[in-house]
Protein backbone atom coordinates (compact mmCIF):
# COMPACT_ATOMS: atom_id res chain seq x y z
CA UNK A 1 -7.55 129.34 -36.11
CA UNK A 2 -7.82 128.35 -32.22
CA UNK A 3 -5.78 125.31 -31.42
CA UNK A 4 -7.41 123.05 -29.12
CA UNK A 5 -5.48 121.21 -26.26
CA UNK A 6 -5.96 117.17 -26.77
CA UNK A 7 -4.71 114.78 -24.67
CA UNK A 8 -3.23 111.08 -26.00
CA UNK A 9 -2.47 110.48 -29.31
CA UNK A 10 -2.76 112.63 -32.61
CA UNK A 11 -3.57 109.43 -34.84
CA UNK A 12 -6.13 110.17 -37.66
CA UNK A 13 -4.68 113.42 -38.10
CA UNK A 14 -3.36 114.63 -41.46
CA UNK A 15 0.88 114.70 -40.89
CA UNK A 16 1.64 118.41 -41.03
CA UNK A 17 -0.86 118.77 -38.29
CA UNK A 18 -0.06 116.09 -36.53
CA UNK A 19 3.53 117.70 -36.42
CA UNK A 20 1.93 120.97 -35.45
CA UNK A 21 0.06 119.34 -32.30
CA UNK A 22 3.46 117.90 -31.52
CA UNK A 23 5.08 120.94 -32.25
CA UNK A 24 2.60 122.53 -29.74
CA UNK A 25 3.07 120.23 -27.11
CA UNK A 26 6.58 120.46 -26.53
CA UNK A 27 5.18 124.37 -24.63
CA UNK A 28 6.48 127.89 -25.00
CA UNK A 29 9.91 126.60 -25.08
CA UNK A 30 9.53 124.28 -27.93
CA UNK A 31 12.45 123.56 -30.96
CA UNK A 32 11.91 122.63 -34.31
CA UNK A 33 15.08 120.42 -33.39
CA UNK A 34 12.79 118.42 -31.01
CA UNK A 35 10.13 118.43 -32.72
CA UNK A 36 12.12 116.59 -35.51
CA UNK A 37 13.47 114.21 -33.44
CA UNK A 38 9.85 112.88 -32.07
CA UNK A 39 8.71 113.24 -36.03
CA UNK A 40 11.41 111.47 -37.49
CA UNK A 41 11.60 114.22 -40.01
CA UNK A 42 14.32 116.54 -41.31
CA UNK A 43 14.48 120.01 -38.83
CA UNK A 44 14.21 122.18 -42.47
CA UNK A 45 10.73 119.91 -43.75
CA UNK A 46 9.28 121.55 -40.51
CA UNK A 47 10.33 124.90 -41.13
CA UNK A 48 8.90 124.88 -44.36
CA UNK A 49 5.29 123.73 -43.01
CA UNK A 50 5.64 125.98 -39.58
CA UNK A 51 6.27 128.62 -42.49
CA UNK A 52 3.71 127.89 -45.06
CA UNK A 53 0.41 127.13 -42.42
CA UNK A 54 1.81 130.41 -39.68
CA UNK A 55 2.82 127.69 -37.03
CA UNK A 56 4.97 130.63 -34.82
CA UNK A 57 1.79 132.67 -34.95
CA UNK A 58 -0.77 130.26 -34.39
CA UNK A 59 1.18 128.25 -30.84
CA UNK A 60 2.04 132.23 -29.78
CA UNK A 61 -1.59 133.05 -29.72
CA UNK A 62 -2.01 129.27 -28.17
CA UNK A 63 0.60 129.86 -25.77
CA UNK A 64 -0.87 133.46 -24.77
CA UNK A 65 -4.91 132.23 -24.24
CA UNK A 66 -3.27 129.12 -22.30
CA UNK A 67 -1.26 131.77 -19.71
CA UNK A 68 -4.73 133.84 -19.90
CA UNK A 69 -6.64 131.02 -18.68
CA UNK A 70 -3.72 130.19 -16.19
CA UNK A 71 -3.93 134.15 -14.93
CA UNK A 72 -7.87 133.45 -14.43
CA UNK A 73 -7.70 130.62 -12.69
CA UNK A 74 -4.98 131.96 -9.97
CA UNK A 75 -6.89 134.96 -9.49
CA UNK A 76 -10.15 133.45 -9.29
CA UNK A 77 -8.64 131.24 -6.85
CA UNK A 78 -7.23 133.80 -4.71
CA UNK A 79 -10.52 135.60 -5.14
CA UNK A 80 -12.70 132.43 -3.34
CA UNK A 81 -9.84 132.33 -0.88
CA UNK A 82 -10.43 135.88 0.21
CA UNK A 83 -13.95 135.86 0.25
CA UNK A 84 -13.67 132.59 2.31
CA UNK A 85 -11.72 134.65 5.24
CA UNK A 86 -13.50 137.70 5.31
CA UNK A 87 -16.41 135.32 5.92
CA UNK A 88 -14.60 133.94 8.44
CA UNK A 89 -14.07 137.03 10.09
CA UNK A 90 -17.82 138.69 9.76
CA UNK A 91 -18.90 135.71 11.38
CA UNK A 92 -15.94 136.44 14.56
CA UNK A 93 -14.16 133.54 13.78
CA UNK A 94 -10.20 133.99 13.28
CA UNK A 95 -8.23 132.89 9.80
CA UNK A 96 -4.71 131.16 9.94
CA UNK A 97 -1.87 133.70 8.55
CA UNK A 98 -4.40 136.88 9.21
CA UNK A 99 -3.83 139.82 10.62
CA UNK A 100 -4.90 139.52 14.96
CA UNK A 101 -4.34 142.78 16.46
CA UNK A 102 -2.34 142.99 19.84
């Protein structure tokens, strides 16, 4: 199941997946201690969902499409950013931080 990223509050939500989009949110680095603490559940209650509905499985795949889409972006950006200065340069102009021969 692909998580989606929301924004604002989980209301309307069953609990165990409003824990799990909490869960999520907390990123890569996320505890089941913190997570318990924003609850106001017990630390073992969410161990027991995380273990019965594949919680570690599910946010790593989140977590790894998330850095994917991170990846893209950076390259695409650095892609547009190169094409901009070669432009640049075909057309005789000069780019900031290029090469200028002596």
């Amino acid at each position: 199941m692909q998580l989606r990223h929301t924004s604002g509050s989980h209301k309307g939500l069953d609990v165990p997946r409003q824990q799990l989009l909490l869960h999520r949110d907390l990123g890569p680095s996320r505890q089941f201690s913190q997570t318990a603490d924003v609850v106001g559940c017990s630390e073992s209650t969410l161990r027991r969902r995380a273990e019965q509905w594949n919680w570690v499985e599910r946010l790593a795949e989140y977590d790894s499409g998330m850095l994917q889409k991170a990846s893209e972006a950076r390259t695409k950006e650095e892609l547009d950013r190169y094409k901009h200065q070669t432009s640049q340069i075909a057309c005789g102009g000069t780019v900031e931080g290029a090469f200028q021969p002596p």
